[in-house]
N, C-alpha and C. Protein backbone atom coordinates (compact mmCIF):
# COMPACT_ATOMS: atom_id res chain seq x y z
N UNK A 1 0.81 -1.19 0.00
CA UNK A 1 0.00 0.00 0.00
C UNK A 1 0.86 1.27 0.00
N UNK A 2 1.86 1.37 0.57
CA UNK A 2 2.72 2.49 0.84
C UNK A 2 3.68 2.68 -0.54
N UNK A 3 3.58 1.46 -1.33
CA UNK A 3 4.46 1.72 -2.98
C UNK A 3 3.36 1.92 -3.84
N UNK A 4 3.28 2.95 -4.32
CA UNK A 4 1.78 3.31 -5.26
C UNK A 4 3.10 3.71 -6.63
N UNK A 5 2.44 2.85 -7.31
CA UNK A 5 2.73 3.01 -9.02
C UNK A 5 2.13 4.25 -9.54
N UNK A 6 3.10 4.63 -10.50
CA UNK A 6 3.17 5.64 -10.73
C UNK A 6 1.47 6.03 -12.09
N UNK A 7 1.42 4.89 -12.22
CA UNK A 7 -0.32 4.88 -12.61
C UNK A 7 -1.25 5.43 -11.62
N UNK A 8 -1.24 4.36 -10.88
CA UNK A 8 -2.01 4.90 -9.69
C UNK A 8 -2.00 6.64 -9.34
N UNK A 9 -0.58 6.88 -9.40
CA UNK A 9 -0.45 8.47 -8.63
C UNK A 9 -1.31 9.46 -9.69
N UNK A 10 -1.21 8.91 -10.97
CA UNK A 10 -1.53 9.72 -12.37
C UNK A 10 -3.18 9.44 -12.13
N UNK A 11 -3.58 8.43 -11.51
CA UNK A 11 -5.33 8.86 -11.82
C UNK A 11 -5.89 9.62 -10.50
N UNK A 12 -5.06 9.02 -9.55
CA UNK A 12 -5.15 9.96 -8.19
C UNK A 12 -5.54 11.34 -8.73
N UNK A 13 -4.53 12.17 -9.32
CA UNK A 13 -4.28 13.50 -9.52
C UNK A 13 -5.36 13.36 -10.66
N UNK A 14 -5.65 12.51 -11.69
CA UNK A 14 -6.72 13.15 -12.16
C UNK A 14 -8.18 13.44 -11.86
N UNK A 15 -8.46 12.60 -11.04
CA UNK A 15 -9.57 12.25 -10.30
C UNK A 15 -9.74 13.79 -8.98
N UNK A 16 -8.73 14.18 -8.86
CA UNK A 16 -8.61 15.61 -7.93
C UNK A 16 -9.54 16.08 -8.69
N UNK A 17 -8.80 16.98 -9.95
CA UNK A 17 -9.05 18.04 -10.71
C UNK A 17 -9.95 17.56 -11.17
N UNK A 18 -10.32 16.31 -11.21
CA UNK A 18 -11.85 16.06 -12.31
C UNK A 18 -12.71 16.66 -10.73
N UNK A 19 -12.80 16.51 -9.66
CA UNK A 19 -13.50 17.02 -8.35
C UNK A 19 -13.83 18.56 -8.29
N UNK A 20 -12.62 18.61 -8.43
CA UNK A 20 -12.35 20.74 -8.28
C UNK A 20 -12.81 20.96 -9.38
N UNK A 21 -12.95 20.29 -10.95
CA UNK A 21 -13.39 21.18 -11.82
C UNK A 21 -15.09 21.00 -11.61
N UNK A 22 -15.34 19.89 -10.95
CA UNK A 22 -17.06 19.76 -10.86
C UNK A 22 -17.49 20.83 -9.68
N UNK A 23 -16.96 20.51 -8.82
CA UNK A 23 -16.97 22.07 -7.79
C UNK A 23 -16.82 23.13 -8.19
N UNK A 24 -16.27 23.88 -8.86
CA UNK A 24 -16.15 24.55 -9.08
C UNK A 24 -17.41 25.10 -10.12
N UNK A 25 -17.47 24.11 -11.55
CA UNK A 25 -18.92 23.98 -12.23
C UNK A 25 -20.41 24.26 -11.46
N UNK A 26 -20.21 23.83 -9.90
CA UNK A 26 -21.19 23.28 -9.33
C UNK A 26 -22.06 25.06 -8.42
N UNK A 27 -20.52 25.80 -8.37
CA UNK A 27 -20.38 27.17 -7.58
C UNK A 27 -20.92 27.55 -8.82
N UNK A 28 -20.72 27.61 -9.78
CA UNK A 28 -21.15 28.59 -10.63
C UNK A 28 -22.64 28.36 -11.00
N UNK A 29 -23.36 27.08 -11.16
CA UNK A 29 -24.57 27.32 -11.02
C UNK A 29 -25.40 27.79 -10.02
N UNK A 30 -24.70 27.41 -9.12
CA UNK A 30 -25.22 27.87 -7.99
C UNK A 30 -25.52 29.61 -7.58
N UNK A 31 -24.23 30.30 -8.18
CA UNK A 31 -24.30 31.17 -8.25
C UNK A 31 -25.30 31.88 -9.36
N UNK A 32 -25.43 31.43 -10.51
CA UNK A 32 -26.68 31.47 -11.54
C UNK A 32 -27.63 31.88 -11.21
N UNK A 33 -28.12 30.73 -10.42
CA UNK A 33 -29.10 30.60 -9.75
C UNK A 33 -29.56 31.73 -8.35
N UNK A 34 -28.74 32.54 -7.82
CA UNK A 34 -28.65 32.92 -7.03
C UNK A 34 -29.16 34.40 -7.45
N UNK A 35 -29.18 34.51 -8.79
CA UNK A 35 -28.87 35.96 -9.06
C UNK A 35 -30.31 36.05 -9.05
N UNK A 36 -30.85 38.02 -9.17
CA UNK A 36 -31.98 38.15 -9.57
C UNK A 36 -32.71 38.11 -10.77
N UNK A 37 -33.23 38.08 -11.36
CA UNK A 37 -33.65 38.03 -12.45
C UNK A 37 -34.40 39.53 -12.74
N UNK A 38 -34.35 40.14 -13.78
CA UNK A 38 -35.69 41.30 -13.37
C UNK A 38 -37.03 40.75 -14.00
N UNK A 39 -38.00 41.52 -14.00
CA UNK A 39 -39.44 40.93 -13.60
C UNK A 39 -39.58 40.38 -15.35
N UNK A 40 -38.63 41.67 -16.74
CA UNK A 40 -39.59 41.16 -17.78
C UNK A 40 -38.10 39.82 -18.49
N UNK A 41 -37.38 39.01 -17.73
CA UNK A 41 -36.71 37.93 -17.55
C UNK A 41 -37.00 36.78 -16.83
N UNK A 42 -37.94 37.06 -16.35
CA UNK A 42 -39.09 35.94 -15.52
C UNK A 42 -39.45 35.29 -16.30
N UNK A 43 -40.36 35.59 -17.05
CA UNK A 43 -41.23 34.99 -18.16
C UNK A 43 -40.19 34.36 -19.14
N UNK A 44 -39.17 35.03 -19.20
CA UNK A 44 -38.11 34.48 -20.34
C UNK A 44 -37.42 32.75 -19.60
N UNK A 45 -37.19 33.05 -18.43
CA UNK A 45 -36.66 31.87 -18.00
C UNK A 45 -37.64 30.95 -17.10
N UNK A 46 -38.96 31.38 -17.28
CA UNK A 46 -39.39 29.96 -16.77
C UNK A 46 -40.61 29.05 -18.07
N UNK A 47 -39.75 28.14 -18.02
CA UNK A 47 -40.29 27.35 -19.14
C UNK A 47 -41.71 26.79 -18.67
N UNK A 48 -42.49 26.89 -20.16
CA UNK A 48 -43.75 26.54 -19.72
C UNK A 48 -44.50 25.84 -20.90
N UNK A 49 -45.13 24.78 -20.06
CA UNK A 49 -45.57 23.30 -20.86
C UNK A 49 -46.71 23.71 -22.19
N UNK A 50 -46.02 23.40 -23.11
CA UNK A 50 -47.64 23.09 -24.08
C UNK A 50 -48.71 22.89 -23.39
N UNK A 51 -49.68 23.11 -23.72
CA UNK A 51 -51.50 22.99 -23.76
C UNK A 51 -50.94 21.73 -23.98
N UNK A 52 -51.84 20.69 -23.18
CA UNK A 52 -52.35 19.33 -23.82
C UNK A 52 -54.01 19.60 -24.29
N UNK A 53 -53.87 18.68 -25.40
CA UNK A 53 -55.64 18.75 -26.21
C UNK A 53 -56.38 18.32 -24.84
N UNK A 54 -57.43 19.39 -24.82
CA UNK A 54 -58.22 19.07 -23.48
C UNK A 54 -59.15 17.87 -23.60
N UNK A 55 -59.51 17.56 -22.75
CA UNK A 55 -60.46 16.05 -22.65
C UNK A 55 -61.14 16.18 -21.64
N UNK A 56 -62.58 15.51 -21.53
CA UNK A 56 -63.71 15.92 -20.91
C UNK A 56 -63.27 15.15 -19.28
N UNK A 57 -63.70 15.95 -18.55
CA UNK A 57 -63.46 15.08 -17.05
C UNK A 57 -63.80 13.71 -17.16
N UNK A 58 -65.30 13.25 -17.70
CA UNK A 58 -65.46 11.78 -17.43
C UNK A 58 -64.18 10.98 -17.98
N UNK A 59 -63.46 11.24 -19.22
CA UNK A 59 -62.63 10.78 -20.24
C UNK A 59 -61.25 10.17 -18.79
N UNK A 60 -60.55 11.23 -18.14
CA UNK A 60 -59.36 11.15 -17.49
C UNK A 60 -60.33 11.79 -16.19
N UNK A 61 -59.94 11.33 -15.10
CA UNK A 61 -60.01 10.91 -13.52
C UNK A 61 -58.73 12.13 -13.11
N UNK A 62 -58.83 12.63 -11.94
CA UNK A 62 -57.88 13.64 -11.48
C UNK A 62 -56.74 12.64 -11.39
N UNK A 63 -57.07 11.62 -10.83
CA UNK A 63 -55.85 10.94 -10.43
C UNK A 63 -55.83 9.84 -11.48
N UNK A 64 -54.35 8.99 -10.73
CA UNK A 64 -54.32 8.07 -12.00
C UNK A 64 -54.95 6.98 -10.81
N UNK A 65 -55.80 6.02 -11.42
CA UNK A 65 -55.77 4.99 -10.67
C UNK A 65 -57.07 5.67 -10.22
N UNK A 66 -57.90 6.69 -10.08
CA UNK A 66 -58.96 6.90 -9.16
C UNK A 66 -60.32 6.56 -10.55
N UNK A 67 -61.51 6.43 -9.61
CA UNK A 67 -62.41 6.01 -10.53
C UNK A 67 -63.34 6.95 -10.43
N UNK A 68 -64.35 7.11 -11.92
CA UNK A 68 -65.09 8.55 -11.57
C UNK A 68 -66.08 8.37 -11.11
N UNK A 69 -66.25 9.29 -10.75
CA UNK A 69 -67.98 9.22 -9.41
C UNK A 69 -69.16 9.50 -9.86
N UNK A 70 -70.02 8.25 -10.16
CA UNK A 70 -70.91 7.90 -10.85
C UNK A 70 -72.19 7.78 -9.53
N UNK A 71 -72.31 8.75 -8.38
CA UNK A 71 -72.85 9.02 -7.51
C UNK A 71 -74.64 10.19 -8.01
N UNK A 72 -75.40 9.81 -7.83
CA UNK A 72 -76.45 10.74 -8.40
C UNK A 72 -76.26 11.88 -7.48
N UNK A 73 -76.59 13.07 -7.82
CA UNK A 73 -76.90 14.12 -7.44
C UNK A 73 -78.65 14.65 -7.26
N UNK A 74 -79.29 14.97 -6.42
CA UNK A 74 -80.48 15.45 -6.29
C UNK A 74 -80.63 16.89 -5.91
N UNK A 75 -81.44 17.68 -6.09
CA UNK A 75 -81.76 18.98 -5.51
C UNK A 75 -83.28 18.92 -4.96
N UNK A 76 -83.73 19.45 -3.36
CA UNK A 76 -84.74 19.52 -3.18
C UNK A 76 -84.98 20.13 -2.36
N UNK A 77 -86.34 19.90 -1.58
CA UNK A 77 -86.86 20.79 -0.42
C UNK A 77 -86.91 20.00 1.02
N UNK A 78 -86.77 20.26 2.34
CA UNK A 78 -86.33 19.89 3.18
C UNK A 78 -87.99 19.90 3.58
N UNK A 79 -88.73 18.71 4.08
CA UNK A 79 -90.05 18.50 4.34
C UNK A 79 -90.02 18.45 6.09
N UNK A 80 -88.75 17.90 5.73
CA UNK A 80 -89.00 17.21 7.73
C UNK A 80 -87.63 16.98 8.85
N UNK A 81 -87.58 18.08 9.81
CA UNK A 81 -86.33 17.72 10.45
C UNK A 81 -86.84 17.00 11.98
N UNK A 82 -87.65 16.57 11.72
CA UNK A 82 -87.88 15.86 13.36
C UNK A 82 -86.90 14.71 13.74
N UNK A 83 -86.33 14.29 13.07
CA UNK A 83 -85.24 13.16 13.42
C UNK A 83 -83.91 13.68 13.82
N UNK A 84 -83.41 12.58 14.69
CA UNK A 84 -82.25 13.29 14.81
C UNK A 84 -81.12 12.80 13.60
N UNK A 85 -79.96 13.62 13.09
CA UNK A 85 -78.82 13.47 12.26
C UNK A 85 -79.99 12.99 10.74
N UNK A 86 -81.11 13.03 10.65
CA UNK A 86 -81.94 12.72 9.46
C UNK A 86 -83.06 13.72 8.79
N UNK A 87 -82.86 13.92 7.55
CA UNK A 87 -83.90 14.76 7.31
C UNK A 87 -84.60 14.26 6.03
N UNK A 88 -86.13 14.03 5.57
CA UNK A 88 -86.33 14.16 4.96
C UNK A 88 -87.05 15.27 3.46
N UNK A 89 -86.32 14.99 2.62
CA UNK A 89 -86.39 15.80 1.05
C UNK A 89 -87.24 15.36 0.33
N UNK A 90 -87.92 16.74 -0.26
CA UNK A 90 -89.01 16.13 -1.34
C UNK A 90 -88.29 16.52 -2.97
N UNK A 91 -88.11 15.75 -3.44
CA UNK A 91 -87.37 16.22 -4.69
C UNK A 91 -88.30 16.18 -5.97
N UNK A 92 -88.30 17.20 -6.77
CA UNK A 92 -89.56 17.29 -7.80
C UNK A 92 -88.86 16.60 -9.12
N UNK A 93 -89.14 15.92 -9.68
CA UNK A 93 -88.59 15.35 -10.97
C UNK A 93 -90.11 15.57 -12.30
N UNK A 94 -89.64 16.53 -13.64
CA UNK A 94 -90.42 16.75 -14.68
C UNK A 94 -90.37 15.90 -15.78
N UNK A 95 -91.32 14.87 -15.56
CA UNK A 95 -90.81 13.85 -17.12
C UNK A 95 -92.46 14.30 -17.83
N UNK A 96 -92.27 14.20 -19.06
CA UNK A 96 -92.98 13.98 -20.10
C UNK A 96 -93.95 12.59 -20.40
N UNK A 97 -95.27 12.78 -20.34
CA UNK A 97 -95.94 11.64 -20.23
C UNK A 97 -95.85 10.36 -21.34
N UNK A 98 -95.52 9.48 -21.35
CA UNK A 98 -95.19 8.64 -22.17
C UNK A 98 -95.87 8.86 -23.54
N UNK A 99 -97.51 9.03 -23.28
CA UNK A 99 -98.28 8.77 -24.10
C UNK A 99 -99.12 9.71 -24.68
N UNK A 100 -99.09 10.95 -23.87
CA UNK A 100 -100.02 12.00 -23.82
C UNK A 100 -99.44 13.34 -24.16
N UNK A 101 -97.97 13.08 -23.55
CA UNK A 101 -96.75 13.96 -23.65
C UNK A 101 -96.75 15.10 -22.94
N UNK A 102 -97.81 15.05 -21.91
CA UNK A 102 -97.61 16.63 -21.19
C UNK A 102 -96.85 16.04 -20.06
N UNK A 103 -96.50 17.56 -19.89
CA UNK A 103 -95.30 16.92 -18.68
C UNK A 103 -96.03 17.14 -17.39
N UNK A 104 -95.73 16.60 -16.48
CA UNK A 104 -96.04 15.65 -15.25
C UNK A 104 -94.97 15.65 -14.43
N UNK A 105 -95.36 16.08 -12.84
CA UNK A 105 -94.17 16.45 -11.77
C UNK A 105 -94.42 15.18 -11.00
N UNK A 106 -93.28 14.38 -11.14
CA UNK A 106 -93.19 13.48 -9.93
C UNK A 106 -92.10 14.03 -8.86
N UNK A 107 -93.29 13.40 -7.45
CA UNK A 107 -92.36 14.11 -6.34
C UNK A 107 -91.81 12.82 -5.64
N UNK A 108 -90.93 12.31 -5.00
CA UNK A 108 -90.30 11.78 -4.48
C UNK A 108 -89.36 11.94 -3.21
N UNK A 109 -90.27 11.33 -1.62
CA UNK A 109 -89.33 11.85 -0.63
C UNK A 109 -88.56 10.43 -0.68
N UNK A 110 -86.85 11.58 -0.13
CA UNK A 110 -85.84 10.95 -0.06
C UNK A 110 -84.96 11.25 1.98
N UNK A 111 -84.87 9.76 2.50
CA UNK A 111 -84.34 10.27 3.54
C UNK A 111 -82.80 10.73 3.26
N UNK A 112 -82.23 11.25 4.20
CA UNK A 112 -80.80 12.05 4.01
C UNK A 112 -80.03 12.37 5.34
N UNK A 113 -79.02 11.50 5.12
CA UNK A 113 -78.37 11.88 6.17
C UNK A 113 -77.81 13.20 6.64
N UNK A 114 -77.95 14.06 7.86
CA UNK A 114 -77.61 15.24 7.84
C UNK A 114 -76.61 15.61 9.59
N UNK A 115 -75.40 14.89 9.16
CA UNK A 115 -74.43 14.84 10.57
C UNK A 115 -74.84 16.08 11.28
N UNK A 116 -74.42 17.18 10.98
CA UNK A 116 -74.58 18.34 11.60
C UNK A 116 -75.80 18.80 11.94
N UNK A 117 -76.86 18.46 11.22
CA UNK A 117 -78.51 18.83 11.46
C UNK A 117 -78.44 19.93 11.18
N UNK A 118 -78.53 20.48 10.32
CA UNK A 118 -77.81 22.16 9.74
C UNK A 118 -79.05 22.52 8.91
N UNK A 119 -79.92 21.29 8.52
CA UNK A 119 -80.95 21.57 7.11
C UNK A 119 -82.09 21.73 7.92
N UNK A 120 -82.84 22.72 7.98
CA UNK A 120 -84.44 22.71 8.78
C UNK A 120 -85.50 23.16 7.95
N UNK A 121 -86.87 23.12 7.89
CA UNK A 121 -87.79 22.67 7.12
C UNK A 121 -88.01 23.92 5.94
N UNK A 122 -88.03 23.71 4.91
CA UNK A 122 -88.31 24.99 3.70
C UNK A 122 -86.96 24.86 3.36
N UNK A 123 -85.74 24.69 3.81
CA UNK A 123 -84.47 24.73 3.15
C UNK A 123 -83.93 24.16 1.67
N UNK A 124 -83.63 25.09 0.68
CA UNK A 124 -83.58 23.69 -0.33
C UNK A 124 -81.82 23.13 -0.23
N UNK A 125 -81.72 22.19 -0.69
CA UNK A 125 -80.47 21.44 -0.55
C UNK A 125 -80.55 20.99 -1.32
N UNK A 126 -78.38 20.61 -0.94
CA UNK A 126 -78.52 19.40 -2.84
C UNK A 126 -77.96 18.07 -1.76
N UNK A 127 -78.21 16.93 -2.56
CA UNK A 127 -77.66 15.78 -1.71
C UNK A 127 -77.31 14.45 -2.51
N UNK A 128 -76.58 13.94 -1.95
CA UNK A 128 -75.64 12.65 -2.90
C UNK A 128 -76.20 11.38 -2.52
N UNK A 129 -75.59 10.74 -3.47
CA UNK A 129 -76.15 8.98 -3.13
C UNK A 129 -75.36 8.74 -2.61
N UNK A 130 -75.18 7.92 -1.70
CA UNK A 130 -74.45 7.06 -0.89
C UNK A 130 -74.72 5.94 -0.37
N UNK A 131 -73.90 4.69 0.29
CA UNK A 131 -73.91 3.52 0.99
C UNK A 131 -75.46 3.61 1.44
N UNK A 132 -76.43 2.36 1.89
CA UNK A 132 -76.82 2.43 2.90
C UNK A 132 -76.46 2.88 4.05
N UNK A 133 -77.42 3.55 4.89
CA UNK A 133 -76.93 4.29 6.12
C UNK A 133 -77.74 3.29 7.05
N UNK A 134 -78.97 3.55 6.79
CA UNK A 134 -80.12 2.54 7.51
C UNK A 134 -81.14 1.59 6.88
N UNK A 135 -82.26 1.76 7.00
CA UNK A 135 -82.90 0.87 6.08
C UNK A 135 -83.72 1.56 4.99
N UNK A 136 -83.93 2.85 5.68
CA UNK A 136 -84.41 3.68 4.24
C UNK A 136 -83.12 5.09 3.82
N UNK A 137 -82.21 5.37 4.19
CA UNK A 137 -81.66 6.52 4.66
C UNK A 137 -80.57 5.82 3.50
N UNK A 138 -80.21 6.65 2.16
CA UNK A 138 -79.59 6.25 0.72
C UNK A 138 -78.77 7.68 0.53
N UNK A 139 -79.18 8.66 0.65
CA UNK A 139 -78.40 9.85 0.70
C UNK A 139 -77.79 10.37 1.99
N UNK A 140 -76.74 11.13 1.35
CA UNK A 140 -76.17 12.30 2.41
C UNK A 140 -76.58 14.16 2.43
N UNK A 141 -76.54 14.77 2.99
CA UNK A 141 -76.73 16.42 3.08
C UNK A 141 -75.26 16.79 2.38
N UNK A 142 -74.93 17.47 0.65
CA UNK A 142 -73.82 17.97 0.85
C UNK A 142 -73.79 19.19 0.87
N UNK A 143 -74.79 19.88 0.47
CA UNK A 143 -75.29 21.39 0.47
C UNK A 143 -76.42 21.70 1.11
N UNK A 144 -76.17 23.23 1.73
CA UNK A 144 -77.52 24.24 1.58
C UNK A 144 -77.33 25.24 1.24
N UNK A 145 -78.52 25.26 -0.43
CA UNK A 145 -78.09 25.75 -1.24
C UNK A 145 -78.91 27.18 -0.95
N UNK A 146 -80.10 26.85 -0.60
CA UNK A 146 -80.71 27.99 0.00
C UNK A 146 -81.20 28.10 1.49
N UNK A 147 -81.35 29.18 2.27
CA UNK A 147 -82.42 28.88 3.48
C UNK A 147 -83.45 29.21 3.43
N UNK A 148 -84.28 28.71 4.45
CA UNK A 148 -85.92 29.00 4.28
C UNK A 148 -85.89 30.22 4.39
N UNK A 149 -86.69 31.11 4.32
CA UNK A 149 -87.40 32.62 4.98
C UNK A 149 -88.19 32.13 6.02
């Protein structure tokens, strides 16, 4: 170990200066980087991505791997807060008569879960499908969109 060939000594020393010249490389970006830029050199040095061709939300998911939420949405009127954490919604749906073709309001109460109890009677709200909660209770409270007067 103490007799180093004179190879050896020659990559030693190159292997220095190959160090100090990367250090040295390394100060100077650094220093680059350090400096200010003025405001209309901003725009010049920060690179910025093409537009990708846009595509409809259902098409691509925010995430990768996430699946899209095929959850119904309802809007309605708050009929009944006598329960506790539950309220029921009357939601108006306008279909067209099969046969006759005038249109025709079907109403439909929906129970709804409401953690906070925040929704009280005349309120309209919007509310989501979800899990069973109980045996009639299929939605959640995610809005109030209006309050009663």
């Amino acid at each position: 170990m103490a007799d180093e060939t004179p190879d050896n000594e020659e990559a030693t020393e190159e292997a220095k200066a190959a160090a100090a010249d990367a250090a040295k490389a390394l100060e100077a970006v650094e220093a680059e980087a350090a400096m200010e830029l003025p405001a209309t050199d901003i725009e010049a040095a920060v690179p910025v991505r093409p537009a990708a061709p846009a595509a409809s939300a259902a098409e691509t998911p925010a995430e990768e791997g996430a699946r899209p939420n095929r959850r119904k949405v309802r809007e309605g009127i708050v009929v009944s807060d006598a329960m506790t954490s539950t309220v029921v919604v009357a939601v108006v749906e306008r279909v067209r008569h099969p046969k006759y073709g005038k249109t025709v309001q079907r109403t439909k109460k929906l129970y709804v879960h409401d953690a906070e109890d925040s929704a009280k009677v005349g309120d309209r709200v919007r509310v989501q499908e979800t899990r069973p909660l109980s045996k009639l209770k299929r939605w959640r409270l995610t809005e109030v969109v209006e309050r009663a007067r």
